[in-house]
N, C-alpha and C. Protein backbone atom coordinates (compact mmCIF):
# COMPACT_ATOMS: atom_id res chain seq x y z
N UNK A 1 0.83 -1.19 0.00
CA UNK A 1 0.00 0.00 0.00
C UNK A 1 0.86 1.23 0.00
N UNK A 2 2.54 1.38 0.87
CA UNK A 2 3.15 2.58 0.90
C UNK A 2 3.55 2.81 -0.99
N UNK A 3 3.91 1.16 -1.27
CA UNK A 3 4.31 1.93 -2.76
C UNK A 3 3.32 2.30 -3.56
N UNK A 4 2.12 1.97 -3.52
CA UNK A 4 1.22 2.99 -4.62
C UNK A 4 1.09 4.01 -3.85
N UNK A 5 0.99 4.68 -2.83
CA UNK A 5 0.59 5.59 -2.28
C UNK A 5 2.40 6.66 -2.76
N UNK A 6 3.65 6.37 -2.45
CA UNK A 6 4.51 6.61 -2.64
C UNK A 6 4.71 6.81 -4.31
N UNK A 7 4.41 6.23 -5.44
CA UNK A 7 4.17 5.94 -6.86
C UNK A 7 3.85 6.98 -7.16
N UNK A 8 2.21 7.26 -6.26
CA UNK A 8 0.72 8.10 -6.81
C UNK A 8 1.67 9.25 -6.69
N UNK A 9 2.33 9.59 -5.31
CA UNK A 9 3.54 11.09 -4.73
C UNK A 9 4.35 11.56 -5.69
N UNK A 10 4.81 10.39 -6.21
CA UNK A 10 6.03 10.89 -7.49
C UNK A 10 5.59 10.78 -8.31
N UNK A 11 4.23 10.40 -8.58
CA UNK A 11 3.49 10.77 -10.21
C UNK A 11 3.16 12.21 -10.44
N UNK A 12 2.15 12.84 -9.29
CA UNK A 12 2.21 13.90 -8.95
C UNK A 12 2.94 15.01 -8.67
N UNK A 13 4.16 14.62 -8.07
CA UNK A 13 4.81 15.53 -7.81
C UNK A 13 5.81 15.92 -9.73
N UNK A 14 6.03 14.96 -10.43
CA UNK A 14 6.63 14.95 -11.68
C UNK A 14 5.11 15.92 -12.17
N UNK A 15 4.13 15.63 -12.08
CA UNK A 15 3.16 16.07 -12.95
C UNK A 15 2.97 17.99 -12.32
N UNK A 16 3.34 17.71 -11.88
CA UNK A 16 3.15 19.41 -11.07
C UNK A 16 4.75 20.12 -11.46
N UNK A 17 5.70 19.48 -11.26
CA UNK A 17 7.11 19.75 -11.49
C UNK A 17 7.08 20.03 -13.33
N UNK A 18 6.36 19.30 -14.09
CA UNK A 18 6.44 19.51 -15.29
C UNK A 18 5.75 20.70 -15.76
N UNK A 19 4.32 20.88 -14.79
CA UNK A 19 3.87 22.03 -15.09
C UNK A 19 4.18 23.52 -14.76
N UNK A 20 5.32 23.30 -13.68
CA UNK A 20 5.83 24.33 -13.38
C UNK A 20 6.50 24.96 -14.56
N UNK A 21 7.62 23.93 -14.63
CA UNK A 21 8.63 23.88 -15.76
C UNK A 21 8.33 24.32 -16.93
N UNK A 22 7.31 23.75 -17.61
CA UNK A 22 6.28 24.47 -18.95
C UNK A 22 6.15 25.71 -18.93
N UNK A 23 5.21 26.40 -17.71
CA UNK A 23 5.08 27.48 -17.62
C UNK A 23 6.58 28.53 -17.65
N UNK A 24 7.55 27.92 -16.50
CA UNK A 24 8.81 29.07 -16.70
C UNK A 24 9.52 29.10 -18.02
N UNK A 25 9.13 27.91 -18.66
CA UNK A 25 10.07 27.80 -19.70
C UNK A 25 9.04 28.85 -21.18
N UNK A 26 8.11 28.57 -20.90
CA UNK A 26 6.98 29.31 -22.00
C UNK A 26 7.47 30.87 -21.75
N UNK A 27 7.61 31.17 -20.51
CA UNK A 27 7.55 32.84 -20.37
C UNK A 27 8.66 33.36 -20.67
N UNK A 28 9.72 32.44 -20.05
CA UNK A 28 11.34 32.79 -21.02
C UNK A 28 11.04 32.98 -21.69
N UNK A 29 11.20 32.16 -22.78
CA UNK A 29 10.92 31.82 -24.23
C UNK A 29 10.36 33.41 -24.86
N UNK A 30 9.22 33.20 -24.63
CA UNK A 30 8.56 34.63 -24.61
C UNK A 30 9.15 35.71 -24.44
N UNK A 31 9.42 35.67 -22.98
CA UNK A 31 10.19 37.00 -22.98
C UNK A 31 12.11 37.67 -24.05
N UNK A 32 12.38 36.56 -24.04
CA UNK A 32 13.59 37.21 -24.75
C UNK A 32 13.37 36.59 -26.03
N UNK A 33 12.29 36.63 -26.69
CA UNK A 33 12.49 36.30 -28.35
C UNK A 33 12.29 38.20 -28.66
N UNK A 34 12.68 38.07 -30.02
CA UNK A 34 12.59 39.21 -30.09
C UNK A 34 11.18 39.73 -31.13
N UNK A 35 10.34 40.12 -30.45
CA UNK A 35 8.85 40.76 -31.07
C UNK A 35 8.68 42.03 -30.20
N UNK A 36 7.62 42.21 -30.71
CA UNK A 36 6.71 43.79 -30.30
C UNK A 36 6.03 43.27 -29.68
N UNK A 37 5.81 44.18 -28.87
CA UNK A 37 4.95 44.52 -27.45
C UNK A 37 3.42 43.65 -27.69
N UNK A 38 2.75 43.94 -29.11
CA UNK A 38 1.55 43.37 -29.08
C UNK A 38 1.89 41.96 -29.44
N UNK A 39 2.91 41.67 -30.22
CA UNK A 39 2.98 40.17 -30.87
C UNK A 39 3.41 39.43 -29.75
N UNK A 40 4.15 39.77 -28.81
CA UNK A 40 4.44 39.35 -27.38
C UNK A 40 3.24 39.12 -26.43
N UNK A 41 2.61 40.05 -26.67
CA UNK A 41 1.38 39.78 -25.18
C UNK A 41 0.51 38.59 -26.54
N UNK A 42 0.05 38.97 -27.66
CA UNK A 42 -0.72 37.74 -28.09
C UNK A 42 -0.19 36.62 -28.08
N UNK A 43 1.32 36.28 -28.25
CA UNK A 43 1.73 34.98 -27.90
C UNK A 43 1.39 34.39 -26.47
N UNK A 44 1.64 35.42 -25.38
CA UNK A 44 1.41 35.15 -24.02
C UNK A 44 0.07 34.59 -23.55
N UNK A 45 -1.11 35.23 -24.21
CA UNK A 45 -2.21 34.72 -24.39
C UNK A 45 -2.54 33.51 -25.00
N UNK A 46 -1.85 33.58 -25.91
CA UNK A 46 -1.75 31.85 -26.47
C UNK A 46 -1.57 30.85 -25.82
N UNK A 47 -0.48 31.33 -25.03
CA UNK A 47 0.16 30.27 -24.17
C UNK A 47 -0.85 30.35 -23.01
N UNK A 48 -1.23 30.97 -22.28
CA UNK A 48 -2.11 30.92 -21.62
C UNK A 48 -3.49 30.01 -22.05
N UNK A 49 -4.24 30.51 -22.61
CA UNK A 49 -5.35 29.60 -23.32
C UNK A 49 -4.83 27.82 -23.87
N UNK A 50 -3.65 27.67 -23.78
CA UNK A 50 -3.04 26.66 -24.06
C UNK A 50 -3.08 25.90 -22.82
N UNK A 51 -1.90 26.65 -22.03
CA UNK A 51 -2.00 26.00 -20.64
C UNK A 51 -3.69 25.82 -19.94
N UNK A 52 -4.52 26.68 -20.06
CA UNK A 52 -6.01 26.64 -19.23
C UNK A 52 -6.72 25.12 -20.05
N UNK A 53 -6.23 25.19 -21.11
CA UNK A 53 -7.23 24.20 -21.83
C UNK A 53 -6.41 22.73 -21.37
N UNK A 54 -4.79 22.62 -21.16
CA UNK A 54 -4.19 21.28 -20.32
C UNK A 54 -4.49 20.89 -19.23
N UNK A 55 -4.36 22.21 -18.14
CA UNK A 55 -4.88 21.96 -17.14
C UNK A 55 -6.09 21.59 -16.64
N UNK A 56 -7.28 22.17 -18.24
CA UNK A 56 -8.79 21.16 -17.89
C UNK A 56 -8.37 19.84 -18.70
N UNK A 57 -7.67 19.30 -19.25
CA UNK A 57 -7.51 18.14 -19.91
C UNK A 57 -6.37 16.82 -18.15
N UNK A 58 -6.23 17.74 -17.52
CA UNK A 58 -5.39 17.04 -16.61
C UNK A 58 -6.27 16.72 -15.36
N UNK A 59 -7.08 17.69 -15.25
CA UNK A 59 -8.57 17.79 -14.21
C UNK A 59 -9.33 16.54 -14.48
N UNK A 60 -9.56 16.28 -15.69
CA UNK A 60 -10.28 15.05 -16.31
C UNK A 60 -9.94 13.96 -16.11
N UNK A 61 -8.04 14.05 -15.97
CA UNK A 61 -7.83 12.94 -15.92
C UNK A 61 -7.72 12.09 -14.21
N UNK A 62 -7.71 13.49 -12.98
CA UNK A 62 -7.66 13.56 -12.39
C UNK A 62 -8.61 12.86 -11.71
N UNK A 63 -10.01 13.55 -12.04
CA UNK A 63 -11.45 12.59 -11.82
C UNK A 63 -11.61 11.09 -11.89
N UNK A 64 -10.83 11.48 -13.07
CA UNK A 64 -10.87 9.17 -13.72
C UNK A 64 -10.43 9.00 -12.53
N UNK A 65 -9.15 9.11 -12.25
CA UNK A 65 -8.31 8.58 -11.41
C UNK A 65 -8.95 8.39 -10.28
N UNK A 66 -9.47 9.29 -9.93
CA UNK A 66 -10.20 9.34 -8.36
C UNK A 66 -11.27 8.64 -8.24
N UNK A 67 -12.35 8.37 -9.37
CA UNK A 67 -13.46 7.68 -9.34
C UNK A 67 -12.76 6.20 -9.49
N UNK A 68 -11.61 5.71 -9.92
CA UNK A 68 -11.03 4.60 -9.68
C UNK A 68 -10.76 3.79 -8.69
N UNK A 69 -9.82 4.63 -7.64
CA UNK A 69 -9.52 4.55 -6.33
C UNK A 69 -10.72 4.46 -5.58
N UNK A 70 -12.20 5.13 -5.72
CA UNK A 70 -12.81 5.17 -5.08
C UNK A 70 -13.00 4.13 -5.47
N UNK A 71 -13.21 3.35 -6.05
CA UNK A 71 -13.79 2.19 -6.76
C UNK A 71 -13.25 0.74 -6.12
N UNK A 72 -12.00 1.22 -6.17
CA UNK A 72 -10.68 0.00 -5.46
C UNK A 72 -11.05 -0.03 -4.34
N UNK A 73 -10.99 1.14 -3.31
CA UNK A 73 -11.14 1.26 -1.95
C UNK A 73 -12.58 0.56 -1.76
N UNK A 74 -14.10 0.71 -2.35
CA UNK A 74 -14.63 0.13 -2.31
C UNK A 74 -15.40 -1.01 -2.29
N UNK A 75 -14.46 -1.88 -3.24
CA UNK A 75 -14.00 -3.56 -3.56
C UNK A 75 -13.56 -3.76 -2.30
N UNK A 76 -12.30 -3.28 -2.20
CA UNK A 76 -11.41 -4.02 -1.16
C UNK A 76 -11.68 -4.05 0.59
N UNK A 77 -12.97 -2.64 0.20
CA UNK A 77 -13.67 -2.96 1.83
C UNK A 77 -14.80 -3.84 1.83
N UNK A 78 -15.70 -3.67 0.82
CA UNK A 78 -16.44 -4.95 1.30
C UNK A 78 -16.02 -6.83 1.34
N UNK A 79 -14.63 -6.75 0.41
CA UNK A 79 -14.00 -7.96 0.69
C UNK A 79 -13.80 -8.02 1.95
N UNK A 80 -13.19 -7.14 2.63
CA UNK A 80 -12.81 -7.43 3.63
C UNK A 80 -13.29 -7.61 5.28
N UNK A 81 -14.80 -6.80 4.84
CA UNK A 81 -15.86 -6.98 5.69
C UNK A 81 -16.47 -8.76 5.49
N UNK A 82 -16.49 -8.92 4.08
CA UNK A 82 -16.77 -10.45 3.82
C UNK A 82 -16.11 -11.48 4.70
N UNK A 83 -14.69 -11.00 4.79
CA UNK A 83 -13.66 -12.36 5.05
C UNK A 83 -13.98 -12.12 6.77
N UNK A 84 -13.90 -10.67 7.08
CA UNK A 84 -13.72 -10.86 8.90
C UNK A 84 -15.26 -11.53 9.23
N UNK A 85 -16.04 -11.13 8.32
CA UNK A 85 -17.72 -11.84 9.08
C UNK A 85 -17.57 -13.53 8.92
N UNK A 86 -17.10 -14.16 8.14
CA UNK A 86 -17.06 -15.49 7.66
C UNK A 86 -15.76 -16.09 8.61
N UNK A 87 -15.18 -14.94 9.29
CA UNK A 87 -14.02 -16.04 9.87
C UNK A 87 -14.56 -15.72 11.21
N UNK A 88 -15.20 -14.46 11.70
CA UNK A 88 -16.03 -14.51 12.95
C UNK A 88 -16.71 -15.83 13.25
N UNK A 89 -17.95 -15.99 12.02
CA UNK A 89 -18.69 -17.14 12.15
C UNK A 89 -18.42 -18.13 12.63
N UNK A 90 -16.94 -18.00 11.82
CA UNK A 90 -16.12 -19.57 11.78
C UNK A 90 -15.70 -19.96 13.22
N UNK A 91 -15.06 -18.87 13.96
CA UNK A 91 -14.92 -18.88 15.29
C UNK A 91 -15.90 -19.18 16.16
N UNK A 92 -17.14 -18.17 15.88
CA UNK A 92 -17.90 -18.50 16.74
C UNK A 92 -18.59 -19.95 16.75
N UNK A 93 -19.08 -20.24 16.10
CA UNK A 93 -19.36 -22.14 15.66
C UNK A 93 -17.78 -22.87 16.52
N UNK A 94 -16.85 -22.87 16.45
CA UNK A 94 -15.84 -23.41 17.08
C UNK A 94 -15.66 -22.83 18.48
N UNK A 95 -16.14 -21.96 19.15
CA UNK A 95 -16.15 -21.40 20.78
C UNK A 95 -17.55 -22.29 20.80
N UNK A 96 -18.30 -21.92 20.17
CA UNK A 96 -19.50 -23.10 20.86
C UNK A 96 -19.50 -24.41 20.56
N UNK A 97 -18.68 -24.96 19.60
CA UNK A 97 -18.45 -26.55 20.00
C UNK A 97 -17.86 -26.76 20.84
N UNK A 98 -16.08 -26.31 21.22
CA UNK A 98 -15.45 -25.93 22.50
C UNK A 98 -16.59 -25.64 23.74
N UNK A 99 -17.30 -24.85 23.92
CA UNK A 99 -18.08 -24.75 24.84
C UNK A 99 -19.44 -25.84 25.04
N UNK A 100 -19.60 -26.30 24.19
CA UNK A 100 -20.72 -27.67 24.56
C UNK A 100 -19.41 -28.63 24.99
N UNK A 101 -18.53 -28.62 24.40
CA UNK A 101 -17.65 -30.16 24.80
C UNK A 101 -17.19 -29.69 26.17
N UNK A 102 -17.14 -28.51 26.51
CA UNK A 102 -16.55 -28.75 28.10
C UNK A 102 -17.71 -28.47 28.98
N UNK A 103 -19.10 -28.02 28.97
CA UNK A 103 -20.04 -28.28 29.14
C UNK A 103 -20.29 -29.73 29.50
N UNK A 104 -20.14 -30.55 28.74
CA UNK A 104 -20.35 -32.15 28.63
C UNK A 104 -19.32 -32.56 29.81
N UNK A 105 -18.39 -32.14 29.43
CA UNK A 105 -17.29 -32.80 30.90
C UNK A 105 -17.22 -32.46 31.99
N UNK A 106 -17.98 -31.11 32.10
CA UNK A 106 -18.04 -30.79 33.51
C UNK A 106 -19.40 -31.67 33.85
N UNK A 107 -20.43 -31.73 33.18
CA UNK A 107 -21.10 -32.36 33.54
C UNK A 107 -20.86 -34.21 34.12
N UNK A 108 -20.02 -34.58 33.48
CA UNK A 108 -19.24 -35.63 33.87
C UNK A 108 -19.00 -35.75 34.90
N UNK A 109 -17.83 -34.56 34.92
CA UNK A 109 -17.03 -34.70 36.69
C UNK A 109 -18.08 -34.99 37.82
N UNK A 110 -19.41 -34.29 38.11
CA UNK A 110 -19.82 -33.89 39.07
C UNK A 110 -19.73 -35.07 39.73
N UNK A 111 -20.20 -36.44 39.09
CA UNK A 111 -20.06 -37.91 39.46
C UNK A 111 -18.79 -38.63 40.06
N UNK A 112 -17.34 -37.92 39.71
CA UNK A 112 -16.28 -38.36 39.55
C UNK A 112 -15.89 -37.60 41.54
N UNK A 113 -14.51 -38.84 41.59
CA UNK A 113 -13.17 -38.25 42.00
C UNK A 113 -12.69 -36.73 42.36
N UNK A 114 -11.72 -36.11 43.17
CA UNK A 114 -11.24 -35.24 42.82
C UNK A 114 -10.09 -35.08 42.09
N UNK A 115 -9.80 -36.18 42.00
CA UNK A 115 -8.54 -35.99 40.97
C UNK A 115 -9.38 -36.15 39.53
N UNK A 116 -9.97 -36.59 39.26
CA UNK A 116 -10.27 -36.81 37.79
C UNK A 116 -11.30 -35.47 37.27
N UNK A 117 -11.31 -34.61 38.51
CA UNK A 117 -12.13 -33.27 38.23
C UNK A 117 -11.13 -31.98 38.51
N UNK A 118 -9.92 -32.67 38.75
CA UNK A 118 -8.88 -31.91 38.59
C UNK A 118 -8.33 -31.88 36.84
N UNK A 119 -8.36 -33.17 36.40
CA UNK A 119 -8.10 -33.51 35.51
C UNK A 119 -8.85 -32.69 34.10
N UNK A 120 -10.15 -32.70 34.29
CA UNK A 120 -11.02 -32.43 33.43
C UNK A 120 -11.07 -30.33 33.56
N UNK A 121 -10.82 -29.99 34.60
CA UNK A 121 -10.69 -28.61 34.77
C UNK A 121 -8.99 -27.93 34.07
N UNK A 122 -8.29 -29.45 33.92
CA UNK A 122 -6.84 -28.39 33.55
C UNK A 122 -7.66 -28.75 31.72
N UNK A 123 -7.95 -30.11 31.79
CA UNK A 123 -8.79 -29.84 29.79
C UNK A 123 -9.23 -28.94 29.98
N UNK A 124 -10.40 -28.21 30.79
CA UNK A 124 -11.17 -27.21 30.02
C UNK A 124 -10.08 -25.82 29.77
N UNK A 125 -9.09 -25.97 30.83
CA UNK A 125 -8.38 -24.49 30.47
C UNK A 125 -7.26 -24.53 29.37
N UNK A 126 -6.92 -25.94 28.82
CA UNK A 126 -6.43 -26.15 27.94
C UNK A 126 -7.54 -26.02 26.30
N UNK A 127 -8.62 -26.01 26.42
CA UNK A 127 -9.66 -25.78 25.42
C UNK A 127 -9.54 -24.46 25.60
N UNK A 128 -10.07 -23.46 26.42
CA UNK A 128 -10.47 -22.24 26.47
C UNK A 128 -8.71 -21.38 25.65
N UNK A 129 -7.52 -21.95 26.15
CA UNK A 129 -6.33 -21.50 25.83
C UNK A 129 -6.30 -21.65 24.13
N UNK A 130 -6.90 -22.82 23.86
CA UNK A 130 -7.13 -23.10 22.15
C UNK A 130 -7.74 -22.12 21.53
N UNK A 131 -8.60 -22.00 21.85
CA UNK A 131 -9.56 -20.78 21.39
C UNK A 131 -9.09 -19.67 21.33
N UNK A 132 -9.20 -19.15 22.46
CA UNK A 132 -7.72 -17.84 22.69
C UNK A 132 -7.02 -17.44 21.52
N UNK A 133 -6.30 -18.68 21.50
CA UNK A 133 -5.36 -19.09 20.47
C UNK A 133 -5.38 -18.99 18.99
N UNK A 134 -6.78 -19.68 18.78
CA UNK A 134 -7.02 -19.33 17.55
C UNK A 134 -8.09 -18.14 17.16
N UNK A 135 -8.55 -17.30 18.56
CA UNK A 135 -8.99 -16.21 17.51
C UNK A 135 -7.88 -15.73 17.20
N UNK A 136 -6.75 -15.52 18.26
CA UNK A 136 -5.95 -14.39 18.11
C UNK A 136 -5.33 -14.68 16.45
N UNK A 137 -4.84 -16.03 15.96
CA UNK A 137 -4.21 -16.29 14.72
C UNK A 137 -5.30 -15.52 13.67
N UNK A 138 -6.43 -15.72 13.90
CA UNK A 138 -7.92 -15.14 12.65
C UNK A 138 -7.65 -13.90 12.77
N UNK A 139 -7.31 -13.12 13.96
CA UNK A 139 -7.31 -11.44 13.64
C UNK A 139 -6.02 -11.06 13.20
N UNK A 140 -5.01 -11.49 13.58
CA UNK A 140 -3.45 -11.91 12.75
C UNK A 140 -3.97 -11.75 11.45
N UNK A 141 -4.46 -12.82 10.68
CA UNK A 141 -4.31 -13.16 9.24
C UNK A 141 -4.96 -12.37 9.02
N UNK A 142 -6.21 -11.79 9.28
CA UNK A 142 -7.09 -10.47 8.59
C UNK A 142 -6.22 -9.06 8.62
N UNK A 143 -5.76 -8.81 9.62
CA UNK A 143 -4.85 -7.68 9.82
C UNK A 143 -3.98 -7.72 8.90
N UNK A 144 -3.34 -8.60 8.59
CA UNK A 144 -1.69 -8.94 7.46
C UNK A 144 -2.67 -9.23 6.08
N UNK A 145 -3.71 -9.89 5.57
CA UNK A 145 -4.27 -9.78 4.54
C UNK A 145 -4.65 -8.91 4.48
N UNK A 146 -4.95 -7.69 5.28
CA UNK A 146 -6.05 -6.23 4.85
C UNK A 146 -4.68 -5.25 4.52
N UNK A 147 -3.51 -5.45 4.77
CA UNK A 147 -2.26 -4.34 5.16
C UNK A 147 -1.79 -4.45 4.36
């Protein structure tokens, strides 16, 4: 993303640098050729009406450009609203199987031992640590796929 954004900088900045350049170089030009006062200002006008009519030809192109980007930016957010809702889902369906299965074992223990309800309490914190675990990897991969 820095290099198109960095690209778009030095496209622009060349495209503004050229138009500078045009212009100082037009008015030189102008100024030390050798004409009369009126054949001088009508060239100047020329050049003027020249430059006004590029600069609406660069405006135009400016728009494209922008209705593009808007366009990109728009794709690439509802993709990305797509992928975080579908991997939410995905999580959530997997916290509630995780959560019925240790549901089920606690229900188990109540019958049991204390050691074997010792046992079944370090599983559940070893499930709950899974989970943990794997949202944190799902917001990882969305973060590094959206960047």
């Amino acid at each position: 993303m820095s290099q198109n954004k960095q690209k778009n900088e030095n496209g622009r900045d060349f495209l503004i640098g050229s138009l500078v350049g045009g212009v100082v170089g037009a008015v030189v030009a102008l100024l030390f050729a050798p004409k009369s006062g009126n054949e001088l200002r009508d060239d100047i006008n020329q050049g003027s009406y020249y430059l006004k009519d590029r600069a609406a030809d660069w405006k135009d192109v400016a728009y494209e450009k922008g209705g593009e980007w808007k366009e990109r930016a728009a794709v690439s957010s509802s993709q990305l609203s797509k992928n975080f809702s579908e991997k939410s889902q995905d999580f959530s369906a997997r916290f509630k199987d995780s959560t019925k299965s240790l549901g089920d074992k606690v229900k188990n223990i109540r019958g049991r031992d204390d050691e074997e309800a010792e046992e079944a309490a370090q599983e559940v914190a070893e499930a709950i640590e899974e989970a943990a675990e794997e949202l944190e990897k799902q917001q990882g991969a969305n973060v590094s796929s959206n960047g």
